[in-house]
C-alpha atoms as a PDB file:
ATOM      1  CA  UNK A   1      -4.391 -12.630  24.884  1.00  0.00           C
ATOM      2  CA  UNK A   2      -6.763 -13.210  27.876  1.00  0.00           C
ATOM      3  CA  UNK A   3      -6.797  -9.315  28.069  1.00  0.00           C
ATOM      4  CA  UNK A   4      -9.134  -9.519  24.866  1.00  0.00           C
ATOM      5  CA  UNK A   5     -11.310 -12.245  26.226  1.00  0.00           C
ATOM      6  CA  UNK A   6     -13.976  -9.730  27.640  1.00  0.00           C
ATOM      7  CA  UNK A   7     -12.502  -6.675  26.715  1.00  0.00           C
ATOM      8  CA  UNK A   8     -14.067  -3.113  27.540  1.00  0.00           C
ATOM      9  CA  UNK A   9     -12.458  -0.598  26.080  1.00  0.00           C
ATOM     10  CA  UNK A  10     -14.332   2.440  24.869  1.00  0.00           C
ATOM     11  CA  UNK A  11     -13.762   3.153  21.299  1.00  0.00           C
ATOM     12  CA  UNK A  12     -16.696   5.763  20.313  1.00  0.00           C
ATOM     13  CA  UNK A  13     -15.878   7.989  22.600  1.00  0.00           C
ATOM     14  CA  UNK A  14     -12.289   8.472  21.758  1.00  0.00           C
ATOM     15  CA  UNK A  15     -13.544   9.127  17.958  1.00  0.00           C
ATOM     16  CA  UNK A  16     -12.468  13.081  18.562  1.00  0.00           C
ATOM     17  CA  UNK A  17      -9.560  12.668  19.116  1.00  0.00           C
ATOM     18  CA  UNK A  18      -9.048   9.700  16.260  1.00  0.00           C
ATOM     19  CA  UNK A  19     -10.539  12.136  14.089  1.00  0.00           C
ATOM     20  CA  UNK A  20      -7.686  15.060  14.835  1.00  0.00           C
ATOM     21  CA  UNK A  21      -5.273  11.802  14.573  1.00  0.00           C
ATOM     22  CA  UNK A  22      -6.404  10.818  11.021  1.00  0.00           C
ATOM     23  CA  UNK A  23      -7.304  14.365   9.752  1.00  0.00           C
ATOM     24  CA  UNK A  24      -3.991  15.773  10.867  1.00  0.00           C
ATOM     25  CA  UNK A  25      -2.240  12.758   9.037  1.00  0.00           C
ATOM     26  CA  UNK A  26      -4.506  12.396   5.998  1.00  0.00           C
ATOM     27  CA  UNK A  27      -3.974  16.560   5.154  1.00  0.00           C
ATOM     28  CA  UNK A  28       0.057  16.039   5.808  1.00  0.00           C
ATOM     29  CA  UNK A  29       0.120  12.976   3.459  1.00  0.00           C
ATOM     30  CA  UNK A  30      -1.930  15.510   1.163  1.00  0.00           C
ATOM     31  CA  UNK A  31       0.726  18.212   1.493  1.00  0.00           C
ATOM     32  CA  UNK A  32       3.394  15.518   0.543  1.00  0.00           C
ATOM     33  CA  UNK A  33       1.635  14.200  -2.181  1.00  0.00           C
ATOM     34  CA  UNK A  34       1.158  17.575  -3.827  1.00  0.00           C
ATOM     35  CA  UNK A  35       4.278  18.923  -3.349  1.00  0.00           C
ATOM     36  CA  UNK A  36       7.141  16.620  -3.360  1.00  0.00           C
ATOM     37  CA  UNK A  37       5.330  14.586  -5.804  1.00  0.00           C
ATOM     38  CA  UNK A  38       4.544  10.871  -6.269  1.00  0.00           C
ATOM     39  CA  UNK A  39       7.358   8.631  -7.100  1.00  0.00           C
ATOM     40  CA  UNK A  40       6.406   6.682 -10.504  1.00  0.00           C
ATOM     41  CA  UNK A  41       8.582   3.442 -11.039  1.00  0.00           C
ATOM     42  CA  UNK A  42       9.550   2.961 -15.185  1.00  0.00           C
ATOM     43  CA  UNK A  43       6.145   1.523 -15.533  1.00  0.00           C
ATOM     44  CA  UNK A  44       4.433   4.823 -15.048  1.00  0.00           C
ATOM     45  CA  UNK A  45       7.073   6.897 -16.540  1.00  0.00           C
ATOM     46  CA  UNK A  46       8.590   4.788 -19.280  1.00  0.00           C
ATOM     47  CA  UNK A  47      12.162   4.213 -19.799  1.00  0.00           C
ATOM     48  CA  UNK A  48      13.721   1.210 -20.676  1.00  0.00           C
ATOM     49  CA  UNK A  49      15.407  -2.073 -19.114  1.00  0.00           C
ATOM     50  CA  UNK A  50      17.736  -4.810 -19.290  1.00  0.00           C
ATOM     51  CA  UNK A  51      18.184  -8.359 -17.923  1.00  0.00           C
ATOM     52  CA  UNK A  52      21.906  -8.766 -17.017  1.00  0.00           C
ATOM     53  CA  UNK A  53      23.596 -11.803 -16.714  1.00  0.00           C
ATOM     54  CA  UNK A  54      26.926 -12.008 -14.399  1.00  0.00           C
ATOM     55  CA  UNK A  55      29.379 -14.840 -14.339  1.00  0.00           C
ATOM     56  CA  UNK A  56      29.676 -14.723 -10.397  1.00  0.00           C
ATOM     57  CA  UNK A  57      26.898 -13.567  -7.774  1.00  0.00           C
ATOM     58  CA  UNK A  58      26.728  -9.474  -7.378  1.00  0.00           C
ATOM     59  CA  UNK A  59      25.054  -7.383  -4.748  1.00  0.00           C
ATOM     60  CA  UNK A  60      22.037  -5.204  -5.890  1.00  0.00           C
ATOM     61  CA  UNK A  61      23.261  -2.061  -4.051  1.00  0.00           C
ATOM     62  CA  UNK A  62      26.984  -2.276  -6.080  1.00  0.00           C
ATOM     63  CA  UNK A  63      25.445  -2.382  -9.394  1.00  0.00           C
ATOM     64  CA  UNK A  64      23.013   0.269  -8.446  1.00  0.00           C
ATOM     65  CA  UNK A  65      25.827   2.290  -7.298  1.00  0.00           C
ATOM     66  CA  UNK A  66      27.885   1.786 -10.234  1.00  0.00           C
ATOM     67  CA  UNK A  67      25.037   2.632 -12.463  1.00  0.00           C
ATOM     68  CA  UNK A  68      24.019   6.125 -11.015  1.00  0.00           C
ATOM     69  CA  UNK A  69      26.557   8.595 -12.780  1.00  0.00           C
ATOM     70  CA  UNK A  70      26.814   6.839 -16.346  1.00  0.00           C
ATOM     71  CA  UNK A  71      22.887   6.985 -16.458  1.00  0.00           C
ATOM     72  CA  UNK A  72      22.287  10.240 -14.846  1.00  0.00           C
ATOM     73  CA  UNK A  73      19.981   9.024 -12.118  1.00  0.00           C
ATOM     74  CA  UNK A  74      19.569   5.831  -9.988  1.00  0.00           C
ATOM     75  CA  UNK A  75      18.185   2.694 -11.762  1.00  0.00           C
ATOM     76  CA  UNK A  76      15.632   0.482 -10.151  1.00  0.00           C
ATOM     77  CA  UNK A  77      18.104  -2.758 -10.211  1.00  0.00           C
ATOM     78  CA  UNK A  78      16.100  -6.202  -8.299  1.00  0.00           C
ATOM     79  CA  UNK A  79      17.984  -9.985  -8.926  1.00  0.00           C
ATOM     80  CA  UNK A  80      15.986 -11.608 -11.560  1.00  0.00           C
ATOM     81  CA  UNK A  81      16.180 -15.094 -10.204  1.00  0.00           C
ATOM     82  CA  UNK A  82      19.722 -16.685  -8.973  1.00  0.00           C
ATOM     83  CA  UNK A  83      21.895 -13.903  -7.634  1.00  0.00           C
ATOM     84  CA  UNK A  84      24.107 -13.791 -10.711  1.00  0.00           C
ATOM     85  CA  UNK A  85      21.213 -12.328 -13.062  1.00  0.00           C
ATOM     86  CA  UNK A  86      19.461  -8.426 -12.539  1.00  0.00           C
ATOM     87  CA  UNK A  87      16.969  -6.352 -13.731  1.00  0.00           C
ATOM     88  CA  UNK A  88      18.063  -3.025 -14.228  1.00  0.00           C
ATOM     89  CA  UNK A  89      15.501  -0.553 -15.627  1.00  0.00           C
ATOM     90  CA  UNK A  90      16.081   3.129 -15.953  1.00  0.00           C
ATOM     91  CA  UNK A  91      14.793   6.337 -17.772  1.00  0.00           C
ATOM     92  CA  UNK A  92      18.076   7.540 -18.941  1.00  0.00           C
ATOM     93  CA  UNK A  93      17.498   9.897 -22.008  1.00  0.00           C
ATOM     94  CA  UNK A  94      19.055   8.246 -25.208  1.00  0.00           C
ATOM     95  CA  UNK A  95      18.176   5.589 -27.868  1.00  0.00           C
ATOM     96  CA  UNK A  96      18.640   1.940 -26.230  1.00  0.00           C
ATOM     97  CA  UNK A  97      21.611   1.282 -27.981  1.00  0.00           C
ATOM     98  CA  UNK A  98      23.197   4.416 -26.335  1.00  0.00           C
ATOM     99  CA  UNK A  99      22.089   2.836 -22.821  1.00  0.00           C
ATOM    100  CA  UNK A 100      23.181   0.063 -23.434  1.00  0.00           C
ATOM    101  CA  UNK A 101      26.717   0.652 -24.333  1.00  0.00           C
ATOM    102  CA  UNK A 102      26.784   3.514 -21.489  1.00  0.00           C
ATOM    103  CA  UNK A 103      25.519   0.432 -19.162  1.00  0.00           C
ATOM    104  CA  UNK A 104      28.077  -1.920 -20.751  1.00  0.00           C
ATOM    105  CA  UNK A 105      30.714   0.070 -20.009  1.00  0.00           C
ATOM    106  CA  UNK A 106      29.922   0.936 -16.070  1.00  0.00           C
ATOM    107  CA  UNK A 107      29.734  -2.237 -15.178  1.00  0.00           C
ATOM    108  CA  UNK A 108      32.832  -3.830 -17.224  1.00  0.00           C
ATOM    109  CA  UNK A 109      34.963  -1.206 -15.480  1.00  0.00           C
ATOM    110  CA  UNK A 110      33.519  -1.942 -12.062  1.00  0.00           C
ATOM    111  CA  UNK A 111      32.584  -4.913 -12.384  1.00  0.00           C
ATOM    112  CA  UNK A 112      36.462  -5.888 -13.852  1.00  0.00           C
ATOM    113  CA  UNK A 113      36.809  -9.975 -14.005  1.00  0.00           C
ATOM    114  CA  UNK A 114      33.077 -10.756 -13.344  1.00  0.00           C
ATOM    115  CA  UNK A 115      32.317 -11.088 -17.323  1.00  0.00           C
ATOM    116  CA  UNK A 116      28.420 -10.235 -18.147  1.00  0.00           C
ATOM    117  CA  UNK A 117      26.411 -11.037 -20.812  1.00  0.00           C
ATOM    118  CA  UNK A 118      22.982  -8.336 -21.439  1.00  0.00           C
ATOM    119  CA  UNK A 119      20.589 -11.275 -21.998  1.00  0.00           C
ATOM    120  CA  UNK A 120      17.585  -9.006 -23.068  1.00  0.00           C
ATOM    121  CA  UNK A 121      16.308  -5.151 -23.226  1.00  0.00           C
ATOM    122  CA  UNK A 122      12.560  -3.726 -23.723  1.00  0.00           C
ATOM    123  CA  UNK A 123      11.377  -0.320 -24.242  1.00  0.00           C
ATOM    124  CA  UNK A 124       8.829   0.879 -21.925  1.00  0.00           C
ATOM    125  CA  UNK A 125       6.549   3.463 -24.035  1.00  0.00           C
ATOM    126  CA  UNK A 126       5.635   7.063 -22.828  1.00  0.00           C
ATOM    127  CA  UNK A 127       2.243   5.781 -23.814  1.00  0.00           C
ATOM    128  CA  UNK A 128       2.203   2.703 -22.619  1.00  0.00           C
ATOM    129  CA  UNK A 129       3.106   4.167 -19.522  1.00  0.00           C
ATOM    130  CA  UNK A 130       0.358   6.473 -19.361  1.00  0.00           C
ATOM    131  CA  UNK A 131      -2.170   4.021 -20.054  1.00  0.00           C
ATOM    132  CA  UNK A 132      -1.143   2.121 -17.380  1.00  0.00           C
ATOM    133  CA  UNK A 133      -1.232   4.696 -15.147  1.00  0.00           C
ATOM    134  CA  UNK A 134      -5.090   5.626 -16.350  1.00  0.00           C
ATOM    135  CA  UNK A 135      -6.328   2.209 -15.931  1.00  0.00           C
ATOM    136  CA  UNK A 136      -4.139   1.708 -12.340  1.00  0.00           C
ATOM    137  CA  UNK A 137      -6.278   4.927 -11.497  1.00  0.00           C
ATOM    138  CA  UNK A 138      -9.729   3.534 -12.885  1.00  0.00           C
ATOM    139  CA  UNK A 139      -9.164   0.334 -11.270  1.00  0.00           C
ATOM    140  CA  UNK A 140      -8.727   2.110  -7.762  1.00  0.00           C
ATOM    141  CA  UNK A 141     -11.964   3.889  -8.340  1.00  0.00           C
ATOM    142  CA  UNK A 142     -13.671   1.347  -9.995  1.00  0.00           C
ATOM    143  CA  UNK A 143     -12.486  -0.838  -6.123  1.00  0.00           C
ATOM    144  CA  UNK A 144     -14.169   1.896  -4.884  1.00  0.00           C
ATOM    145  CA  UNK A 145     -17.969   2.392  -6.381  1.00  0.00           C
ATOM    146  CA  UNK A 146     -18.064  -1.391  -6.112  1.00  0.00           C
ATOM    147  CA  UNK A 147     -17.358  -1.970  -2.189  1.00  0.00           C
ATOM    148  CA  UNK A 148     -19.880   1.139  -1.772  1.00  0.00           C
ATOM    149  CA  UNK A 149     -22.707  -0.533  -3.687  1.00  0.00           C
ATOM    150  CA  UNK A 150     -21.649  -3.702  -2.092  1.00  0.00           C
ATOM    151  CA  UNK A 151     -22.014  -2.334   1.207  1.00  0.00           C
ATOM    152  CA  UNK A 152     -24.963  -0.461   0.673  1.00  0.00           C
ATOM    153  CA  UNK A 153     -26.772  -3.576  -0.436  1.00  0.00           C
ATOM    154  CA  UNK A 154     -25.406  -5.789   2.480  1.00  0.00           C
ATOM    155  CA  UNK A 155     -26.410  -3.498   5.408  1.00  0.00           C
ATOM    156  CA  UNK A 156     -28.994  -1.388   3.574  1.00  0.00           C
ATOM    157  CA  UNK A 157     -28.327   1.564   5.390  1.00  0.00           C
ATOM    158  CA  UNK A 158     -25.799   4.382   3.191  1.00  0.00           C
ATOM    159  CA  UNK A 159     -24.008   5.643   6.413  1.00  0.00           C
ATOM    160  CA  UNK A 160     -22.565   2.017   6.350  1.00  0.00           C
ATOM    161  CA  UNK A 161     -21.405   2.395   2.783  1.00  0.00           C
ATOM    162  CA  UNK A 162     -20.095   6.258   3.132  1.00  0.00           C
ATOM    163  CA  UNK A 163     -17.769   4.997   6.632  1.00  0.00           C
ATOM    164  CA  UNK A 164     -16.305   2.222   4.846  1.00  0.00           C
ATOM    165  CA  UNK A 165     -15.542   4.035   1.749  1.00  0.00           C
ATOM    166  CA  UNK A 166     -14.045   7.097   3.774  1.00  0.00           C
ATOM    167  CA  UNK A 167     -11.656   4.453   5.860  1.00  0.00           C
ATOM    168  CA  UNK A 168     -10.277   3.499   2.418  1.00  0.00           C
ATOM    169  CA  UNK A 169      -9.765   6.708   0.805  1.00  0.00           C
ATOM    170  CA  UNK A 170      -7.963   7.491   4.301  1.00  0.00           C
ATOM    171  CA  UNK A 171      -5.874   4.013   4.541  1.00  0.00           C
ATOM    172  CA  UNK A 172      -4.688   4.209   1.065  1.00  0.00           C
ATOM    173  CA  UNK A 173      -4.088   8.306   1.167  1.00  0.00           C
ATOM    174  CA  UNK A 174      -1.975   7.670   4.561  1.00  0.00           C
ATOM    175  CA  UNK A 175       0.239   4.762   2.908  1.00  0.00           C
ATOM    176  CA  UNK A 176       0.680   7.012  -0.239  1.00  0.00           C
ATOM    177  CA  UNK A 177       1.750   9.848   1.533  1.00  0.00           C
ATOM    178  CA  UNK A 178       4.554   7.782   3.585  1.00  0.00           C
ATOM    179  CA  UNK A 179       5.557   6.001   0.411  1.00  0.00           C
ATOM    180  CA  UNK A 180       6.663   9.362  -1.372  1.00  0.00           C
ATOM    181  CA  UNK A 181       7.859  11.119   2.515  1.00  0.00           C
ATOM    182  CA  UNK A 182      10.303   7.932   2.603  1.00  0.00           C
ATOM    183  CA  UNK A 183      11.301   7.262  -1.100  1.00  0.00           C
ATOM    184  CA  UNK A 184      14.674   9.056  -0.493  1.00  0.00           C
ATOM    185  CA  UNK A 185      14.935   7.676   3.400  1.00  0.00           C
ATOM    186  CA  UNK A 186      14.843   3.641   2.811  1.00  0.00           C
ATOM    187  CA  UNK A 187      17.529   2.109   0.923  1.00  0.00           C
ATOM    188  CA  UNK A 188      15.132   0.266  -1.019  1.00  0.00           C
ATOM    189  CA  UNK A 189      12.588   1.038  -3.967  1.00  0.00           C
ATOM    190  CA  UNK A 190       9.273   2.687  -3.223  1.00  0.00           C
ATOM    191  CA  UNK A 191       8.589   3.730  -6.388  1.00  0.00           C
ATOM    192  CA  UNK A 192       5.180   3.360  -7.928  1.00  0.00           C
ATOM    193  CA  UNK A 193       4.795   0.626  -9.838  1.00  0.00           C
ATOM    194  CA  UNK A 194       2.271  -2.191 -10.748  1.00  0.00           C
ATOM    195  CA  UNK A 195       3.849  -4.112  -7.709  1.00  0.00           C
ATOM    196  CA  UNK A 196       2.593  -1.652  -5.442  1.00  0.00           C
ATOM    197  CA  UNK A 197      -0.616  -0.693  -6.995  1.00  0.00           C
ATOM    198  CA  UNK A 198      -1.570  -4.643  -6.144  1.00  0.00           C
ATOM    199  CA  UNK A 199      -0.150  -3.746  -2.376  1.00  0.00           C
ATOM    200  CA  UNK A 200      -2.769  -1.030  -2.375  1.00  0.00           C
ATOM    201  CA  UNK A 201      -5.252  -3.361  -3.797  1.00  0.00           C
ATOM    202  CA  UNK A 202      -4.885  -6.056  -1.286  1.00  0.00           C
ATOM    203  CA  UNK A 203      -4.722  -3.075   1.408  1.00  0.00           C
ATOM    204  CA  UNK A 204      -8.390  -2.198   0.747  1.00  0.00           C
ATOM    205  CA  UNK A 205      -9.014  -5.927   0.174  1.00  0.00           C
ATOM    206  CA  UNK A 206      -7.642  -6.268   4.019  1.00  0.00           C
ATOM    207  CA  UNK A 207      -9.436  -3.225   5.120  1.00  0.00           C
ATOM    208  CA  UNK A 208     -12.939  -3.853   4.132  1.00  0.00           C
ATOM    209  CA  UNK A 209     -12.895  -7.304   5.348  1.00  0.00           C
ATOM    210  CA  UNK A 210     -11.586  -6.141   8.937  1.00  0.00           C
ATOM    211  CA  UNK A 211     -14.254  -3.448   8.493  1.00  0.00           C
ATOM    212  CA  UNK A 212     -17.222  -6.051   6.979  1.00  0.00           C
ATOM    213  CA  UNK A 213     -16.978  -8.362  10.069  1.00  0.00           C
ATOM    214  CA  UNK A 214     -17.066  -5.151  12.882  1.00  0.00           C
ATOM    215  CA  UNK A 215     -20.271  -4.049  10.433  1.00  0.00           C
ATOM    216  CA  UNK A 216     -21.796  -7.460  10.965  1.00  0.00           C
ATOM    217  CA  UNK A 217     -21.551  -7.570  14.527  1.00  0.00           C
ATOM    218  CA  UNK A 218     -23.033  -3.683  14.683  1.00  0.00           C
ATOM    219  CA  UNK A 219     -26.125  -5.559  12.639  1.00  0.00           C
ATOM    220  CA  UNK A 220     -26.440  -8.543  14.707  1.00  0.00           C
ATOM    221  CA  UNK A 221     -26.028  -6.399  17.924  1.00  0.00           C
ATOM    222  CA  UNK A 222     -28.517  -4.023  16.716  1.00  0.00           C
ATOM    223  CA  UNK A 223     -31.394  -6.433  16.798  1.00  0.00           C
ATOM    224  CA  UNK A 224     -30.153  -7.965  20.319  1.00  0.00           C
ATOM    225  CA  UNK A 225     -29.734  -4.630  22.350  1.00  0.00           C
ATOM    226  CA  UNK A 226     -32.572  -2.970  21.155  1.00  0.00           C
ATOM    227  CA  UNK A 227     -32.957  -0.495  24.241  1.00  0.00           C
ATOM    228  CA  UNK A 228     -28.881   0.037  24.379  1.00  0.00           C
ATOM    229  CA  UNK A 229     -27.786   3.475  23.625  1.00  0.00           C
ATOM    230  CA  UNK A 230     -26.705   3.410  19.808  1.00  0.00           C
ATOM    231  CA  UNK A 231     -23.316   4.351  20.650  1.00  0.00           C
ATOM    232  CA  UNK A 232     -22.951   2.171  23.127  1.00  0.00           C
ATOM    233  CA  UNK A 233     -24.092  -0.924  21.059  1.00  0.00           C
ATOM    234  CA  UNK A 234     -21.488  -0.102  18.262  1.00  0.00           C
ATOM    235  CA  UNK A 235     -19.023   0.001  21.540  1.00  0.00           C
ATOM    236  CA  UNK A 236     -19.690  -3.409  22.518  1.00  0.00           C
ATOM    237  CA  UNK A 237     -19.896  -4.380  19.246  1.00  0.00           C
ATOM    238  CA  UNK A 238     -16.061  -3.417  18.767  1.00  0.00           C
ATOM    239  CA  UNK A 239     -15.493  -4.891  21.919  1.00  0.00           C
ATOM    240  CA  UNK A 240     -17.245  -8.509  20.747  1.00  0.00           C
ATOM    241  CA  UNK A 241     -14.811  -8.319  17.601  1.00  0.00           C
ATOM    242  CA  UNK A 242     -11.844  -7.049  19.239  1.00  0.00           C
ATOM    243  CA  UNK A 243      -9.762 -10.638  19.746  1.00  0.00           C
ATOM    244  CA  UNK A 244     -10.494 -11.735  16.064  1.00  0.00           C
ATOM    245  CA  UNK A 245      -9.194  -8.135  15.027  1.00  0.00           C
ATOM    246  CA  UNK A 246      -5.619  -7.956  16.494  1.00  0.00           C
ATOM    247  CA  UNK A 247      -4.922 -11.869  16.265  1.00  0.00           C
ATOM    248  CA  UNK A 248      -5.822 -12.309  12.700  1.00  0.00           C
ATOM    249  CA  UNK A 249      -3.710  -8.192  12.245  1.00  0.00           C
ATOM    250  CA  UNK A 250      -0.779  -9.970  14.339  1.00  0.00           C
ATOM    251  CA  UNK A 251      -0.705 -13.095  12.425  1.00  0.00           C
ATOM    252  CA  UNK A 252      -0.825 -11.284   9.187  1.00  0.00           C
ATOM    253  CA  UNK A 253       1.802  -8.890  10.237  1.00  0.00           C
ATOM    254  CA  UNK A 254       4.085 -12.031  11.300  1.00  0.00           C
ATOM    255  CA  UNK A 255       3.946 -13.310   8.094  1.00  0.00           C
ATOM    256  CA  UNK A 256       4.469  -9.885   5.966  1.00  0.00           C
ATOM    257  CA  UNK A 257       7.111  -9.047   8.128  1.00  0.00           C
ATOM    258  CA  UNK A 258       9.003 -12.546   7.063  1.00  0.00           C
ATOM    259  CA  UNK A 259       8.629 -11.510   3.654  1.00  0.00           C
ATOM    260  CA  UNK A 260       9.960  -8.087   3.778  1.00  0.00           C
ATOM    261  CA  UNK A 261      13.006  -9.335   5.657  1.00  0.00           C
ATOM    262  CA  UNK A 262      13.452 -12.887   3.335  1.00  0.00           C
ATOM    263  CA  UNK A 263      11.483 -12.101   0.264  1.00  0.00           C
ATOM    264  CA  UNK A 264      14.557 -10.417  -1.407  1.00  0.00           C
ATOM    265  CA  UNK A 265      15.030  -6.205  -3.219  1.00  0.00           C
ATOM    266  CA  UNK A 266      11.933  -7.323  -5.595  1.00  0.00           C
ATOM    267  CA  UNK A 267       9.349  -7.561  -2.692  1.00  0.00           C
ATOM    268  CA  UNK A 268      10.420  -4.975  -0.099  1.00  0.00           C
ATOM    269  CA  UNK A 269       8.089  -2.441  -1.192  1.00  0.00           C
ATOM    270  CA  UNK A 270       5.288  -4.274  -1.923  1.00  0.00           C
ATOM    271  CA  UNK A 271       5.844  -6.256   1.477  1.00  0.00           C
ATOM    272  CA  UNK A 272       6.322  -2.543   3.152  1.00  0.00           C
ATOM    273  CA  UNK A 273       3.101  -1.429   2.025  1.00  0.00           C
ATOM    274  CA  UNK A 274       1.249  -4.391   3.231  1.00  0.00           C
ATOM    275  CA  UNK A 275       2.979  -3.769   6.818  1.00  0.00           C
ATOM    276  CA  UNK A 276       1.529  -0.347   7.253  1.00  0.00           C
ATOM    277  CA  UNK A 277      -1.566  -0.746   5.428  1.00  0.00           C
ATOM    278  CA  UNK A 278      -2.278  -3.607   7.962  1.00  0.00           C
ATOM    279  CA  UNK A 279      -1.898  -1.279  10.887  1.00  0.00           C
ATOM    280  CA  UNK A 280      -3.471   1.662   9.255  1.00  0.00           C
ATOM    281  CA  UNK A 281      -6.402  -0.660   8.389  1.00  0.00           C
ATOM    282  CA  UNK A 282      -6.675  -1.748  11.603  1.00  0.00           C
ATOM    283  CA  UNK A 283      -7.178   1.264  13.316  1.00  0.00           C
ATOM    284  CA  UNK A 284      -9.480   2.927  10.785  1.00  0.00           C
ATOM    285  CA  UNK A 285     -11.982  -0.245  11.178  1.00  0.00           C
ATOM    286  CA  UNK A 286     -11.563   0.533  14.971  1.00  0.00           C
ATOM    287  CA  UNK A 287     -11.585   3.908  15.180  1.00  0.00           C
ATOM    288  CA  UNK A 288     -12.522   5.730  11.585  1.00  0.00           C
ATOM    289  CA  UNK A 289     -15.088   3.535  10.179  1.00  0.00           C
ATOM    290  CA  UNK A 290     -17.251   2.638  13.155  1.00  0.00           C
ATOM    291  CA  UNK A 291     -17.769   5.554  14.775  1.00  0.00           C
ATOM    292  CA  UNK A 292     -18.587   7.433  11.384  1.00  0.00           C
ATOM    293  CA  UNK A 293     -21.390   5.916  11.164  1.00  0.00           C
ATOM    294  CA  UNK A 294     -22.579   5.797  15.018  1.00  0.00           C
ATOM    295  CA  UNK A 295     -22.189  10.424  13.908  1.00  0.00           C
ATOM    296  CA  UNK A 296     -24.192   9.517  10.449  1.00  0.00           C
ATOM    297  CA  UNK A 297     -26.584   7.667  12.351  1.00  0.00           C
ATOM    298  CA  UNK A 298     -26.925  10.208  15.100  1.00  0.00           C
ATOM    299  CA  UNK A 299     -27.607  12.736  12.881  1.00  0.00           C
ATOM    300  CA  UNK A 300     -29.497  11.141  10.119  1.00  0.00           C
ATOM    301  CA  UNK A 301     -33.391  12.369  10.689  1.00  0.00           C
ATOM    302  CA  UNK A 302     -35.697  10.507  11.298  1.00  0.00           C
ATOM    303  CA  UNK A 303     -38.115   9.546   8.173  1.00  0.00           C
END
């Protein structure tokens, strides 16, 4: 790391060409988005699931694969626990106890010696799912308006408020659109659910603050170089924060990576959302949000 001791690398005037990056990406994760649709998890589309209970430990991907013709589509199925006990949740058409016996039945004839016991079902309403998605929406939004306000009333300046608001709407868009490119590439679950709306929550969480403590040195800088170039401040400025950046980004990557390799089928998407939000994050506090407002500033007029 003594490369980032006194690093001078020239951010601003690279912001072109991160702009044709990010725009180019943003508008494809659009096009995704739109067309191949996002990929709701039961608790945005209802449906209806099941804790299973095997004598002797089973592997996810077998039940799963058991599971897919009797219910007409592939379950989400995660270990609930010990390695003998799943979740399986699905949103096969049919009254629960037609499911279940259809569920029953696939796994007693694959599953043959390996006696089960179904220790519990719920029914996940249409409309409960559809309030949750709502208020998963509002609460996105709502993340939103706050930081703004709270940004606006840190540094006092909008342009401040408007770049940091635009790097999250562009770190969360980018992360949505390679969750639904890759839901039928990965063989694991990157289905919307509550699971991952928290990922995206912590995302912006991680974003903000990467973006927050680049802001703070633009402020502090600002009343230092008073005769420096604006652009040129907001460089060294980058430059000042750059070693805090990419060893707290590594450190946190580290420890995400651990858990999307250890923390079992339940956590791999969340874990995988984290992993490229990080690096998404990281660039658009580098690249996205800093030099929007060194172009907001440039052009604001003068009172």
């Amino acid at each position: 790391m003594r490369w980032f001791e006194t690093p001078t690398f020239d951010f601003i005037s690279t912001h072109k060409k991160a702009y044709i990056v990010s725009g180019l990406l943003f508008v494809a994760s659009l096009v995704v988005i739109f067309t191949k649709g996002l990929q709701y998890g039961i608790d945005f589309r209802g449906g209806k699931e099941f804790v299973v209970s095997f004598d002797t430990p089973v592997e996810v991907a077998d039940v799963r694969s058991s599971l897919t013709e009797p219910l007409g589509g592939v379950p989400e199925v995660k270990f609930f626990g010990a390695d003998t006990d799943v979740l399986i949740r699905t949103d096969a058409d049919g009254e629960m106890n037609e499911v279940q016996n259809a569920l029953s039945s696939a796994l007693s004839t694959s599953f043959e010696g390996n006696e089960f016991e179904i220790l519990s079902n719920y029914l996940v309403s249409a409309r409960f799912a559809e309030d949750l998605k709502v208020g998963a929406l509002n609460s996105v939004i709502f993340a939103v308006i706050v930081i703004f306000i709270y940004i606006l009333i840190r540094f006092r300046y909008w342009y401040y408020s408007l770049g940091a608001v635009v790097a999250l709407i562009h770190d969360v868009v980018i992360v949505l659109g390679l969750f639904t490119l890759l839901s039928d590439l990965v063989p694991f679950s990157l289905q919307i659910d509550q699971t991952i709306i928290a990922a995206f929550l912590t995302i912006v969480g991680y974003s903000l603050n990467d973006t927050v403590v680049v802001f703070d040195r633009i402020r502090e800088n600002s009343s230092v170089y008073k005769t420096m170039d604006y652009p040129a401040m907001v460089n060294r400025s980058l430059n000042d924060t750059l070693s805090r950046t990419v060893i707290t980004s590594l450190t946190t990557l580290f420890v995400v990576a651990i858990l999307f390799v250890f923390g079992g089928e339940v956590l791999k998407g969340f874990s995988f959302a984290l992993l490229i939000g990080i690096i998404i994050g990281t660039y658009s506090s580098l690249f996205i949000a800093s030099a929007m407002i060194v172009e907001l500033k440039m052009r604001k007029k003068p009172a």
